[in-house]
N, C-alpha and C. Protein backbone atom coordinates (compact mmCIF):
# COMPACT_ATOMS: atom_id res chain seq x y z
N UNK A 1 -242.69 98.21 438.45
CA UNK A 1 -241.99 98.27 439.73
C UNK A 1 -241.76 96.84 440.21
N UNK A 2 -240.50 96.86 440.65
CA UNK A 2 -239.78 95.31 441.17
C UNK A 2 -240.46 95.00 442.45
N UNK A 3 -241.71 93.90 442.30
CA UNK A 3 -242.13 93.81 444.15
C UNK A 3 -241.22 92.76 444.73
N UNK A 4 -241.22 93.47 446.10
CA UNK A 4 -239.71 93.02 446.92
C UNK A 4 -239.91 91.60 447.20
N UNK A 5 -239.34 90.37 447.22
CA UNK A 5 -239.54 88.84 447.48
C UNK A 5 -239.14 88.64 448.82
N UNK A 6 -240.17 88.38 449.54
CA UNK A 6 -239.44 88.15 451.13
C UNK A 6 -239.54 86.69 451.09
N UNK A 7 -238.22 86.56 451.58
CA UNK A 7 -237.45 85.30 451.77
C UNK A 7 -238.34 84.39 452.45
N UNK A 8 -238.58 83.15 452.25
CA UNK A 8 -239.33 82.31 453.14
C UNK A 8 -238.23 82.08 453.90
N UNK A 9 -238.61 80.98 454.86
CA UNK A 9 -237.53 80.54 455.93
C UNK A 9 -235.99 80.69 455.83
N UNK A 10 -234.97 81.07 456.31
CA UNK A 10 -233.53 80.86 456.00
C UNK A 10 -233.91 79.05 456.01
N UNK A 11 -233.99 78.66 454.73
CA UNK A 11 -234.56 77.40 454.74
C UNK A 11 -233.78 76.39 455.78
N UNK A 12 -233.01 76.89 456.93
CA UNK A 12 -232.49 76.30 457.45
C UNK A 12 -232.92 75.73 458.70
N UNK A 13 -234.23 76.62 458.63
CA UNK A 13 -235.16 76.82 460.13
C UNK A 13 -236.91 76.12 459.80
N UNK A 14 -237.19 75.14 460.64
CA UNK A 14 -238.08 74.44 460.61
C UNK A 14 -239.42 75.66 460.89
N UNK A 15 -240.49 75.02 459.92
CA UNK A 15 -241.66 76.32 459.58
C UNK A 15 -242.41 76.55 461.59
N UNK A 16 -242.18 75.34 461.77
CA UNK A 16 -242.51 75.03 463.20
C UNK A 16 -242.05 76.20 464.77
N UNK A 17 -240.81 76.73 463.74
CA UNK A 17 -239.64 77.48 465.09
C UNK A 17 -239.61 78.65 464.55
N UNK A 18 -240.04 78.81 463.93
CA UNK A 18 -239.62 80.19 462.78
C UNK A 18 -240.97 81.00 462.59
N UNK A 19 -241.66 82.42 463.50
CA UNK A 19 -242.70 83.11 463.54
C UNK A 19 -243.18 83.53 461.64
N UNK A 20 -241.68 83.85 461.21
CA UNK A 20 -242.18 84.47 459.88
C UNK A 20 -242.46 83.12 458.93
N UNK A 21 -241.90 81.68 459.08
CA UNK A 21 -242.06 80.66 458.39
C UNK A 21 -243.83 80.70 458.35
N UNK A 22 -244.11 80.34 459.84
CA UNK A 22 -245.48 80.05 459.86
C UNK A 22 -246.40 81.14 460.11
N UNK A 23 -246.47 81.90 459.67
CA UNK A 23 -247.01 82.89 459.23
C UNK A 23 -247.53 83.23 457.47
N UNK A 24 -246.49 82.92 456.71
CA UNK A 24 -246.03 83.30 455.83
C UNK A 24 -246.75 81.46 455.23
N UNK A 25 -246.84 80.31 455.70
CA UNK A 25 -247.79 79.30 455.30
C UNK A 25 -248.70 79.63 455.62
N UNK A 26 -249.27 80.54 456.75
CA UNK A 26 -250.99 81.02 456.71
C UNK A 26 -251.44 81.65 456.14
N UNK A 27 -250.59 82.65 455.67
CA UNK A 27 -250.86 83.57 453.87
C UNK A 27 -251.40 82.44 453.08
N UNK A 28 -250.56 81.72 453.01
CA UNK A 28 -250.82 80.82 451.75
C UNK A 28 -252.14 79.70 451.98
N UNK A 29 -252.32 79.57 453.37
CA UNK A 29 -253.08 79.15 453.28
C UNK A 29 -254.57 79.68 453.46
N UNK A 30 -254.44 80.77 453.71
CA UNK A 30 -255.98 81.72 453.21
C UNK A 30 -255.89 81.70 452.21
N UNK A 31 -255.38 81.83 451.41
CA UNK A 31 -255.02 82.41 449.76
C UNK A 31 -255.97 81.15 449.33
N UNK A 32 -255.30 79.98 449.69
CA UNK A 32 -256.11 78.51 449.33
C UNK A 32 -257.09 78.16 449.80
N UNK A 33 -258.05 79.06 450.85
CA UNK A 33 -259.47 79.24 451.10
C UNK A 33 -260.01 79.70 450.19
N UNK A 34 -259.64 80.96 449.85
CA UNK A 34 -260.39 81.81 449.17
C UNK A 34 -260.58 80.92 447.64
N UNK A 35 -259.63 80.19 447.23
CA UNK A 35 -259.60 79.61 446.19
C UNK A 35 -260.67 78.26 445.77
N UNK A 36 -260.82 77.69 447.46
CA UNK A 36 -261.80 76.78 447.50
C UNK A 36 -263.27 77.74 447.70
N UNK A 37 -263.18 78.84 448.45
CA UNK A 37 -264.91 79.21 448.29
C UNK A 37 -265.03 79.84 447.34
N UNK A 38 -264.29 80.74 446.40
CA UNK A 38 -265.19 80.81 445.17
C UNK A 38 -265.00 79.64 444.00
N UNK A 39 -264.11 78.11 444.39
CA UNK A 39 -264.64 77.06 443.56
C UNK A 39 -265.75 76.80 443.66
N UNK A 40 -266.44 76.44 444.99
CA UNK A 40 -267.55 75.53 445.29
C UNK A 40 -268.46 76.08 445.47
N UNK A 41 -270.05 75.18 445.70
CA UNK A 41 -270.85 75.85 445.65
C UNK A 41 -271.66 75.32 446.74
N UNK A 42 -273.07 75.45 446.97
CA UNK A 42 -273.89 75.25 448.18
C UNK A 42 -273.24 75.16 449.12
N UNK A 43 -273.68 73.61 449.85
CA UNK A 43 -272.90 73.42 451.39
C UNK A 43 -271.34 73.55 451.77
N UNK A 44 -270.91 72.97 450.43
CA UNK A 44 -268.98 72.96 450.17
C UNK A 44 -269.03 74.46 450.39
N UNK A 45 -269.31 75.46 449.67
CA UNK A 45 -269.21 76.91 449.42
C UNK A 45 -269.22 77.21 450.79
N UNK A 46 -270.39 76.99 451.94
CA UNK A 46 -270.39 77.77 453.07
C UNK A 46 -269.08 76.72 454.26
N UNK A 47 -269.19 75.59 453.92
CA UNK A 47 -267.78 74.81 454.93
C UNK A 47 -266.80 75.86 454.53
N UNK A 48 -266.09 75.93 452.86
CA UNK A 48 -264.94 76.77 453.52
C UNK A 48 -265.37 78.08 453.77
N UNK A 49 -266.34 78.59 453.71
CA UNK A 49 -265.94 79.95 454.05
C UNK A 49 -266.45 80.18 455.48
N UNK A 50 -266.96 79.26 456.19
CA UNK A 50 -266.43 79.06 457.90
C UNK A 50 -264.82 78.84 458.45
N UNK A 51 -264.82 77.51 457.29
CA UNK A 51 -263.05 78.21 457.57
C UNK A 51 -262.59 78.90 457.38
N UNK A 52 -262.39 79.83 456.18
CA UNK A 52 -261.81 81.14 455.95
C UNK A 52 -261.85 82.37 456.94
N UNK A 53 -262.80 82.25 457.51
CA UNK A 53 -263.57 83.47 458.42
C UNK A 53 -262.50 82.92 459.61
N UNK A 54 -262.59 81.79 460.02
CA UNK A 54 -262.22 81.16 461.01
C UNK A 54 -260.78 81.38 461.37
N UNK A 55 -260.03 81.05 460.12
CA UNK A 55 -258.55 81.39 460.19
C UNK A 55 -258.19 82.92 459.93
N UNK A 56 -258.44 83.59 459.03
CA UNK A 56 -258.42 85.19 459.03
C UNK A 56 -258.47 85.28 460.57
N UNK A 57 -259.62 85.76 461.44
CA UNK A 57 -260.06 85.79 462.92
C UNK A 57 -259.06 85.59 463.81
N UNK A 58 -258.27 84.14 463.57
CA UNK A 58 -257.11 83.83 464.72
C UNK A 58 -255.90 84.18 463.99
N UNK A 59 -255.66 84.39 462.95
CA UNK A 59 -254.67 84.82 461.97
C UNK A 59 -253.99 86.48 462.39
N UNK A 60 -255.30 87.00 462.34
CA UNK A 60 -255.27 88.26 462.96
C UNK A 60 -255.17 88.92 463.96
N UNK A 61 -255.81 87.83 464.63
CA UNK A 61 -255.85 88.22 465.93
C UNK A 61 -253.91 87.60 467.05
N UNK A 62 -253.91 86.81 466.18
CA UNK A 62 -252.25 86.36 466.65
C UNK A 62 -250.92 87.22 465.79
N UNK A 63 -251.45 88.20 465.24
CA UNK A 63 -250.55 89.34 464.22
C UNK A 63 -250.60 90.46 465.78
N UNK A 64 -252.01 90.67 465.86
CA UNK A 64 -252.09 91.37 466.84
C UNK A 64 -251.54 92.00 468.41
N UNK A 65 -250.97 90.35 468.81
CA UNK A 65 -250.75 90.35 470.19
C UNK A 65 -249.52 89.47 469.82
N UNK A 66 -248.96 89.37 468.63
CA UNK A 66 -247.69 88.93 468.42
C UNK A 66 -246.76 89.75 467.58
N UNK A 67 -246.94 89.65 466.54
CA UNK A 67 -245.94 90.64 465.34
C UNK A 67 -246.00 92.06 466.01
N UNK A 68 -247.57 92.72 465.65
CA UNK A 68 -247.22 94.09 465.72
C UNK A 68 -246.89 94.83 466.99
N UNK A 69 -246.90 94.08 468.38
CA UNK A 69 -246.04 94.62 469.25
C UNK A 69 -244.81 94.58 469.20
N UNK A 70 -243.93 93.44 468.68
CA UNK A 70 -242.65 93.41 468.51
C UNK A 70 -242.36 94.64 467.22
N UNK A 71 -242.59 94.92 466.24
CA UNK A 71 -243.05 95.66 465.19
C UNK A 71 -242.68 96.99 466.02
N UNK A 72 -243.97 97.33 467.14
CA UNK A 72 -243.92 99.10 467.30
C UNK A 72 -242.58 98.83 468.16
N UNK A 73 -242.34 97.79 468.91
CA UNK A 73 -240.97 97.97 469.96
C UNK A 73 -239.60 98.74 468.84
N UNK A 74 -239.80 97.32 468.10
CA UNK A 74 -238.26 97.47 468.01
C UNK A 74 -237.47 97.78 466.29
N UNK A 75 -238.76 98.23 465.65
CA UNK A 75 -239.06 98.44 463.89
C UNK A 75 -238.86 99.99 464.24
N UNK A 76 -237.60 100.98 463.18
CA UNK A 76 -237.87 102.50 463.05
C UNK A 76 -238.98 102.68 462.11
N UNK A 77 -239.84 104.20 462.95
CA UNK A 77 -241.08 104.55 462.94
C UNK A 77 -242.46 102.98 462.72
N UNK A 78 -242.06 102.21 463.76
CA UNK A 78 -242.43 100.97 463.87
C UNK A 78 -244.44 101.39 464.27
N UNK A 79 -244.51 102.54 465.29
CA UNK A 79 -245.77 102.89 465.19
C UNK A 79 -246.65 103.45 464.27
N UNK A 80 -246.29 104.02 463.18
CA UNK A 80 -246.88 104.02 461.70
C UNK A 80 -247.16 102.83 461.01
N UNK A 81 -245.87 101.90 460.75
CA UNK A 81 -246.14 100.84 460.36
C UNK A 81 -247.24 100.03 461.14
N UNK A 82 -247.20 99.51 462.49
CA UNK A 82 -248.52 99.25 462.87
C UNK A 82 -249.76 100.12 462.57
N UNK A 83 -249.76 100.96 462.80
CA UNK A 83 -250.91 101.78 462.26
C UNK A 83 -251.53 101.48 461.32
N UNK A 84 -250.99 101.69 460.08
CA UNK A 84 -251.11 101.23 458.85
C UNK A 84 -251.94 99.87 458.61
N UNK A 85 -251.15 98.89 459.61
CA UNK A 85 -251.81 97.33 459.34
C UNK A 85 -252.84 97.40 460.19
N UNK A 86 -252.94 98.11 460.73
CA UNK A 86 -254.38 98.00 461.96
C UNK A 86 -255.34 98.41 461.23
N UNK A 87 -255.33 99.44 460.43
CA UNK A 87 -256.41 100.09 459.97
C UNK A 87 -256.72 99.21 458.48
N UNK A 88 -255.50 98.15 458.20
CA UNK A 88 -256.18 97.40 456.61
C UNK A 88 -256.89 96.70 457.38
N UNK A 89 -256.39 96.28 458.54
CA UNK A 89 -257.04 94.80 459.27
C UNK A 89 -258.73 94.90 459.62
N UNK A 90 -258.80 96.59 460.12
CA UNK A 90 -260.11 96.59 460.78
C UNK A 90 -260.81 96.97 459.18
N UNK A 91 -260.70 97.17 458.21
CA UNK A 91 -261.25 97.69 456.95
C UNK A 91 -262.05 95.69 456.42
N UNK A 92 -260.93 95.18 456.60
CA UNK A 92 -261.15 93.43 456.21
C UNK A 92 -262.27 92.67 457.67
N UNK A 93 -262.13 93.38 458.73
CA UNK A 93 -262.73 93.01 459.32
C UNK A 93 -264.35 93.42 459.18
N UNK A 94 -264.34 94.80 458.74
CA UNK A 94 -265.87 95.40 458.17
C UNK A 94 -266.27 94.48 456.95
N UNK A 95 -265.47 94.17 456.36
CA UNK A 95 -265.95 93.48 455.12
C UNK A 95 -266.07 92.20 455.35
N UNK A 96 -265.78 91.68 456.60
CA UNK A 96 -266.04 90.38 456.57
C UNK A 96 -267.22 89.78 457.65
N UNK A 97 -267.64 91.34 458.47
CA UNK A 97 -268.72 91.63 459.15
C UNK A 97 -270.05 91.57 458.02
N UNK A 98 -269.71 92.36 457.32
CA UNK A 98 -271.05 92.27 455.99
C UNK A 98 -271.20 91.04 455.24
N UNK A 99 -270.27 90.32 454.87
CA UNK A 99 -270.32 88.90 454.34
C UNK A 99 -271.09 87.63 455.15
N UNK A 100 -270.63 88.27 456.11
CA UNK A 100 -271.49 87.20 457.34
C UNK A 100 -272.88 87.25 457.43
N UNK A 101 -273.42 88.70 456.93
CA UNK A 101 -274.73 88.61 456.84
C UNK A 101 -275.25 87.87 455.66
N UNK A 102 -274.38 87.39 454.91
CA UNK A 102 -274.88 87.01 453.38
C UNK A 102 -275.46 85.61 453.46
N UNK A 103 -275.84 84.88 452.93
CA UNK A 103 -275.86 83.47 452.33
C UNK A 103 -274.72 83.04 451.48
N UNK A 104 -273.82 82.45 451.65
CA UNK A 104 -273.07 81.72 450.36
C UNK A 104 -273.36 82.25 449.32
N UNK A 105 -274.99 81.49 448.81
CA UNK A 105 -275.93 81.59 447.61
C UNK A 105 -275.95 83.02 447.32
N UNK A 106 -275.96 84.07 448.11
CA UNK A 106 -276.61 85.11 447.80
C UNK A 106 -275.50 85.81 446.24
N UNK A 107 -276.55 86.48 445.78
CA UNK A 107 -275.61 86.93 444.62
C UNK A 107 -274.51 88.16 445.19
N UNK A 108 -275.15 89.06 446.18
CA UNK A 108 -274.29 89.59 446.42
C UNK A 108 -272.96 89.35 447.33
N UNK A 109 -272.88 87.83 447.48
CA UNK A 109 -271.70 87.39 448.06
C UNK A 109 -270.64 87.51 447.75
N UNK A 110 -270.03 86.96 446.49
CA UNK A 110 -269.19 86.92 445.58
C UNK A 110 -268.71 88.16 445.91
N UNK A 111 -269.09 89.14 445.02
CA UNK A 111 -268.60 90.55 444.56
C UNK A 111 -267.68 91.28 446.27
N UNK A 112 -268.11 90.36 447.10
CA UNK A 112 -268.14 91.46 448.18
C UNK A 112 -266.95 90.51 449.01
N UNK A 113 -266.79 88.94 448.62
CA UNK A 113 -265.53 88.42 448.80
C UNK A 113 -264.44 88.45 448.38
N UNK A 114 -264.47 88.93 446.47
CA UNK A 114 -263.33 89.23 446.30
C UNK A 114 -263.01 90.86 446.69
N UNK A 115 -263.78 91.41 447.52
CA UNK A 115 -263.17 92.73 447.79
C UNK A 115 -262.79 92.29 448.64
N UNK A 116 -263.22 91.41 449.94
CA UNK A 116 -262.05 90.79 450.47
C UNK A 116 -260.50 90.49 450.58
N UNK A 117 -260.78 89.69 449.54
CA UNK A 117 -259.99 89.02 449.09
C UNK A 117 -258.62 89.77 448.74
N UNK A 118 -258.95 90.65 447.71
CA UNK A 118 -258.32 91.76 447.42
C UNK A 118 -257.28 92.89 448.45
N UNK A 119 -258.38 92.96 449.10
CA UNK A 119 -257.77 93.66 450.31
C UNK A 119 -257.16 92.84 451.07
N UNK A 120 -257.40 91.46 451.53
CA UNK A 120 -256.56 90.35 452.40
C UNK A 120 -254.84 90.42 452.09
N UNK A 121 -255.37 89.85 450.17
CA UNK A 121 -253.94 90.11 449.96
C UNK A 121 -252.34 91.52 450.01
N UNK A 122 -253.25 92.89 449.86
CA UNK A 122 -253.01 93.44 449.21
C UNK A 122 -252.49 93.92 451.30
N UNK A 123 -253.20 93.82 452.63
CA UNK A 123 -252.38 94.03 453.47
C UNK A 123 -250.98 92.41 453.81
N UNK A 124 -251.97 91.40 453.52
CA UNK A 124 -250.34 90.26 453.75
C UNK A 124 -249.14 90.74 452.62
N UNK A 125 -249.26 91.26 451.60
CA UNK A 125 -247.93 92.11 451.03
C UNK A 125 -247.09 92.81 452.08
N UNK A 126 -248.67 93.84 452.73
CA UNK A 126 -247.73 94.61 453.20
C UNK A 126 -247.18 94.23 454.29
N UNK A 127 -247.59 93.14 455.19
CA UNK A 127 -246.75 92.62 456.17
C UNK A 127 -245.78 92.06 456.14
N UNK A 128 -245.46 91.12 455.05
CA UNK A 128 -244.36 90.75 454.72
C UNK A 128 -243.37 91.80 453.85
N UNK A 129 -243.65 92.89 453.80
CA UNK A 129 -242.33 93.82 453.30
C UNK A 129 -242.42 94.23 454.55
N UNK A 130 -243.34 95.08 455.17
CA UNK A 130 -242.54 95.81 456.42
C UNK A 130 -242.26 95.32 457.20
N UNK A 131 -242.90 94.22 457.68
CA UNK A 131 -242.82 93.80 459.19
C UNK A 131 -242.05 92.31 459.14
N UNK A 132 -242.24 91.34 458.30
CA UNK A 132 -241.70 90.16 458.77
C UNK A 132 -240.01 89.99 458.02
N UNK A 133 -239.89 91.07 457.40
CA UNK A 133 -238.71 91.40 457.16
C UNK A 133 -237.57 91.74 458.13
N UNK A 134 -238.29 92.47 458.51
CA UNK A 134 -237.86 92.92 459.89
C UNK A 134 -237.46 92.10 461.17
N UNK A 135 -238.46 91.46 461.42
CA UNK A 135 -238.76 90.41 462.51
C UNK A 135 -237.03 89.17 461.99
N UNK A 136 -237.47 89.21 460.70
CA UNK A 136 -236.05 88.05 460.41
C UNK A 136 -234.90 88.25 460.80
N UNK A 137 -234.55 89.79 460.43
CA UNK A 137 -233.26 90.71 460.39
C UNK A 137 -232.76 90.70 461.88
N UNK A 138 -233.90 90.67 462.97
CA UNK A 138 -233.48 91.91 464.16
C UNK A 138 -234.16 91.02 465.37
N UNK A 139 -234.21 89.76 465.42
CA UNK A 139 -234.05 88.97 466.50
C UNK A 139 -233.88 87.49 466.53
N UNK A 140 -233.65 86.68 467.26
CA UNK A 140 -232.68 85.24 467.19
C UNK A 140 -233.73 84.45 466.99
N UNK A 141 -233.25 83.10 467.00
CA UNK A 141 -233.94 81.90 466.76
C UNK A 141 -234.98 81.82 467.78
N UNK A 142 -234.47 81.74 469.18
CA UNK A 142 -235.06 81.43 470.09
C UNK A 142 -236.19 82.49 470.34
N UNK A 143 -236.26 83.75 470.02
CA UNK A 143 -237.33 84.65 470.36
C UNK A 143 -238.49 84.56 468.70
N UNK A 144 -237.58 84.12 467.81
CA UNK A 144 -238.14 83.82 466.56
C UNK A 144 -239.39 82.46 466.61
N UNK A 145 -238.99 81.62 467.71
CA UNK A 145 -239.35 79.92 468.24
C UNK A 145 -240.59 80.20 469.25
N UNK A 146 -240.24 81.55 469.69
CA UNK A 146 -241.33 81.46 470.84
C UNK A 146 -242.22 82.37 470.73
N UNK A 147 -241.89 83.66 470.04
CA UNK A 147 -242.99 84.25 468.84
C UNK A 147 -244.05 83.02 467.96
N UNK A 148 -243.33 81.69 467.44
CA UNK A 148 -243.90 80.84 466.89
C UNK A 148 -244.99 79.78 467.50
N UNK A 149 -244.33 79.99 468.49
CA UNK A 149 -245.03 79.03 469.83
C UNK A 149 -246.80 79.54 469.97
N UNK A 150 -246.50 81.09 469.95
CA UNK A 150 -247.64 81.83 470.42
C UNK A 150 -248.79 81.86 469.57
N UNK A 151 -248.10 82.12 468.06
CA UNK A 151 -249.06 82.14 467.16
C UNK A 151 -249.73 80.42 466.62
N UNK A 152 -249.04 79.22 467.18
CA UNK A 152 -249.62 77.94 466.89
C UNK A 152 -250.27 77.82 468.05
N UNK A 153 -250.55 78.17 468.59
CA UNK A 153 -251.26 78.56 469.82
C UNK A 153 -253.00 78.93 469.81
N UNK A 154 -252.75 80.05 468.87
CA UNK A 154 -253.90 80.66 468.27
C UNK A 154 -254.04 79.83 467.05
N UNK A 155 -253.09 79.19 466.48
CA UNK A 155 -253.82 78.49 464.60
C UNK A 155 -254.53 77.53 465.47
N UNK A 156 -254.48 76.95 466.49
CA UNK A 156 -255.14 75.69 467.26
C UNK A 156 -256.55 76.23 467.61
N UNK A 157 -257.33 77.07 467.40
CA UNK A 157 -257.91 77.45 468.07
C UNK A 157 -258.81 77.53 466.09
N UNK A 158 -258.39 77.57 464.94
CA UNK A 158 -259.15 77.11 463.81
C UNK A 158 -258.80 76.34 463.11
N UNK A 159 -258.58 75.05 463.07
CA UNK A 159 -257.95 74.03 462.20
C UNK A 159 -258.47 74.56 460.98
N UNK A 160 -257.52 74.40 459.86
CA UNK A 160 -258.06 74.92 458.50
C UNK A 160 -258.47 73.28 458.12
N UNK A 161 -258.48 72.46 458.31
CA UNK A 161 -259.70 71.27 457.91
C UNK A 161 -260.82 70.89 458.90
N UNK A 162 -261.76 70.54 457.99
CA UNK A 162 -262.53 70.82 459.32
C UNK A 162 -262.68 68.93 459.57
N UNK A 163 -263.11 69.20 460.66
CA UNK A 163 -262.93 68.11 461.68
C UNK A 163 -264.47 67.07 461.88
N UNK A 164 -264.95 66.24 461.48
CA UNK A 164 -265.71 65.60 460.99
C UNK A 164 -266.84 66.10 462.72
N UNK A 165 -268.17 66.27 462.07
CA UNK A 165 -268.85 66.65 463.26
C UNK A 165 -268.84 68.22 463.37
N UNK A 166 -268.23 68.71 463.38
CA UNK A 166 -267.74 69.81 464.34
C UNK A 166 -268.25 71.26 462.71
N UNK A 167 -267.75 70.94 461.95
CA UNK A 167 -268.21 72.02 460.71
C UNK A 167 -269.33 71.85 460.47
N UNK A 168 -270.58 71.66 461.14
CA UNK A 168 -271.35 72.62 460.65
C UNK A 168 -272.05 73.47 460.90
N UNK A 169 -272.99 74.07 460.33
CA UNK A 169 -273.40 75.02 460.24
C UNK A 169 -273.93 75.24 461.96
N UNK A 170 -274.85 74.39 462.77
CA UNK A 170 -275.23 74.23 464.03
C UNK A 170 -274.18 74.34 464.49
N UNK A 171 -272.91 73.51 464.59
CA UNK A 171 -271.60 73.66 465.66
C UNK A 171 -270.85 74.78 465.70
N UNK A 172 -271.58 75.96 464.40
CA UNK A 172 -270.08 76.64 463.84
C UNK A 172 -270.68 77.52 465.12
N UNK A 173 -272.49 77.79 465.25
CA UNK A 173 -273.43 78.89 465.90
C UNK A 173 -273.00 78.46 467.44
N UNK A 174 -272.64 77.27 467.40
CA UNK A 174 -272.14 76.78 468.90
C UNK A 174 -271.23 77.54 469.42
N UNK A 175 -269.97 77.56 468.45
CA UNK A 175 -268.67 78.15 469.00
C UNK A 175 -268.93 79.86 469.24
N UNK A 176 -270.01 80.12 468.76
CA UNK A 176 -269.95 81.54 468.93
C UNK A 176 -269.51 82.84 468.03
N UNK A 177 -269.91 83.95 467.75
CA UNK A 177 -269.28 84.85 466.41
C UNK A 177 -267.90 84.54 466.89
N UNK A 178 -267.63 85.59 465.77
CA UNK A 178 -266.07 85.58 465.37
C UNK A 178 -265.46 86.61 466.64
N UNK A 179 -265.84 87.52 467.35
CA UNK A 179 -265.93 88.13 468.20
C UNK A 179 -265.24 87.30 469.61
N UNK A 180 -266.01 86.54 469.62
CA UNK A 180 -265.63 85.25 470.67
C UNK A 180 -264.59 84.34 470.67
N UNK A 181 -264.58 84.17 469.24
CA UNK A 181 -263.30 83.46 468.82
C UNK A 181 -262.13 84.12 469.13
N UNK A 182 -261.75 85.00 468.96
CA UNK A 182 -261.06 86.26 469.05
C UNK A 182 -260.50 86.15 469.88
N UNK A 183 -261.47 86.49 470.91
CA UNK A 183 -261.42 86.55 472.48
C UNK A 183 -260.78 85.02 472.82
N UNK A 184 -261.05 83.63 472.80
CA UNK A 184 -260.55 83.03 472.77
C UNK A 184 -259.13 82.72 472.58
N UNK A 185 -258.89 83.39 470.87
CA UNK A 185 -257.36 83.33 470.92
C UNK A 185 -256.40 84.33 471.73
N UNK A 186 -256.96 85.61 471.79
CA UNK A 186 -256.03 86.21 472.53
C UNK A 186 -255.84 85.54 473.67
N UNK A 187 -256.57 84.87 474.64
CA UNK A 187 -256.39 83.83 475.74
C UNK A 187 -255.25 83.07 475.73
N UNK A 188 -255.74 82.37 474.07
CA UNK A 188 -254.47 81.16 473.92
C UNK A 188 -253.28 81.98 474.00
N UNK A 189 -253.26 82.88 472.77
CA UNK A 189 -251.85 83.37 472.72
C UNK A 189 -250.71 84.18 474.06
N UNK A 190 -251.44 84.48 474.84
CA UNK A 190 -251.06 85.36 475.85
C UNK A 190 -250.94 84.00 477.11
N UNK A 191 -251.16 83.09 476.81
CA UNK A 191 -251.43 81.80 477.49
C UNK A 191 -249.79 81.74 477.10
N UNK A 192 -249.64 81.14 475.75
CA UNK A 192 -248.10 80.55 475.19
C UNK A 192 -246.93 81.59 475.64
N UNK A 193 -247.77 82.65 475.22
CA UNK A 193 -246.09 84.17 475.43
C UNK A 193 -246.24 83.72 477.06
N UNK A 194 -246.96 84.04 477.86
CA UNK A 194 -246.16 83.47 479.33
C UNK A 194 -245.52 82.58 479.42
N UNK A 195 -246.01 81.30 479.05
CA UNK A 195 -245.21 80.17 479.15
C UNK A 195 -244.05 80.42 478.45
N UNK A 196 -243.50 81.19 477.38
CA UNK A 196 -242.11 81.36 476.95
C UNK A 196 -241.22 82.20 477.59
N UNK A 197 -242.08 83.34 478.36
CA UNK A 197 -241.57 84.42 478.83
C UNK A 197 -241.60 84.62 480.42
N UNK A 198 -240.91 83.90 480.93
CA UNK A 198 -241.50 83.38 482.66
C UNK A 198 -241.02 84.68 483.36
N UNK A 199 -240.46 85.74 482.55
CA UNK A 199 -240.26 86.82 483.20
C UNK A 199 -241.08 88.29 482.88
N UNK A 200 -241.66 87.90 481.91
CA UNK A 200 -242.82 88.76 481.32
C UNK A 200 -244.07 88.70 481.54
């Protein structure tokens, strides 16, 4: 079976202005987490997979209160399709609830990240066939720019490098679970959609 190629940017549109551009680099750039924590090992091993956790968390959580409302608005049978991604999302979120209890080290880490992993990828497929396909087709630059606005909004809230000081293990217990983080970004993001939407 032919899997469908969704277009990156109408390369004409900066990744910056464009919701599905930068989106569609945060795929890729989990993809390149996951690639660094099962390279490395000890302390390297648990840095990225604070980041990984970190970006998934605001990744998701800015799909949430960005894509899949536009999604149930204005996508036919658009509330299935959300459905659908809600329920891979909270499935990755159980699995990434149990990982957290792990050690890096632990043997049963591994096995239980690439089910992760697996599943990470296997719903960003499905967002990019149903939904950011969509999103390209069926609204303008400017709502495309400020959809984008919202979700860099929330990536600010986990730099995928980490920031000298600030990664480790003590600072990560600082910021609080992933729960909090969360909560945080929906703040940010609902912060930016006002500021774009002075009538919303």
């Amino acid at each position: 079976m032919t899997e469908l190629r969704t277009p990156h940017a109408g390369d004409d549109m900066a990744p910056d202005t464009d919701v599905v551009s930068l989106l569609m680099r945060q795929h890729g750039d989990i993809r390149n987490l996951f690639d660094e924590v099962e390279a490395a090992s000890g302390e390297e091993r648990r840095e990225a997979f604070r980041r990984l956790v970190r970006l998934l968390a605001v990744h998701e959580t800015a799909e949430e209160e960005v894509v899949h409302p536009f999604s149930r608005r204005t996508l036919k049978g658009g509330k299935d399709v959300v459905d659908d991604r809600l329920a891979e999302e909270k499935a990755a979120k159980e699995t990434l609830a149990e990982l957290d209890d792990f050690d890096t080290d632990d043997p049963k880490f591994m096995p239980q990240l690439l089910k992760l992993r697996k599943d990470v990828q296997e719903h960003a497929r499905a967002e990019e066939r149903y939904e950011f396909t969509h999103i390209r087709r069926s609204t303008d630059s400017a709502n495309l720019a400020a959809m984008a606005k919202a979700v860099k909004a929330a990536e600010a809230m986990a730099p995928t490098r980490p920031h000298p000081g600030v990664q480790s293990g003590a600072a990560n217990m600082a910021l609080g679970p992933v729960a909090a983080l969360m909560d945080r970004t929906k703040d940010a993001v609902r912060k930016a959609m006002n500021g774009t939407n002075k009538d919303g």
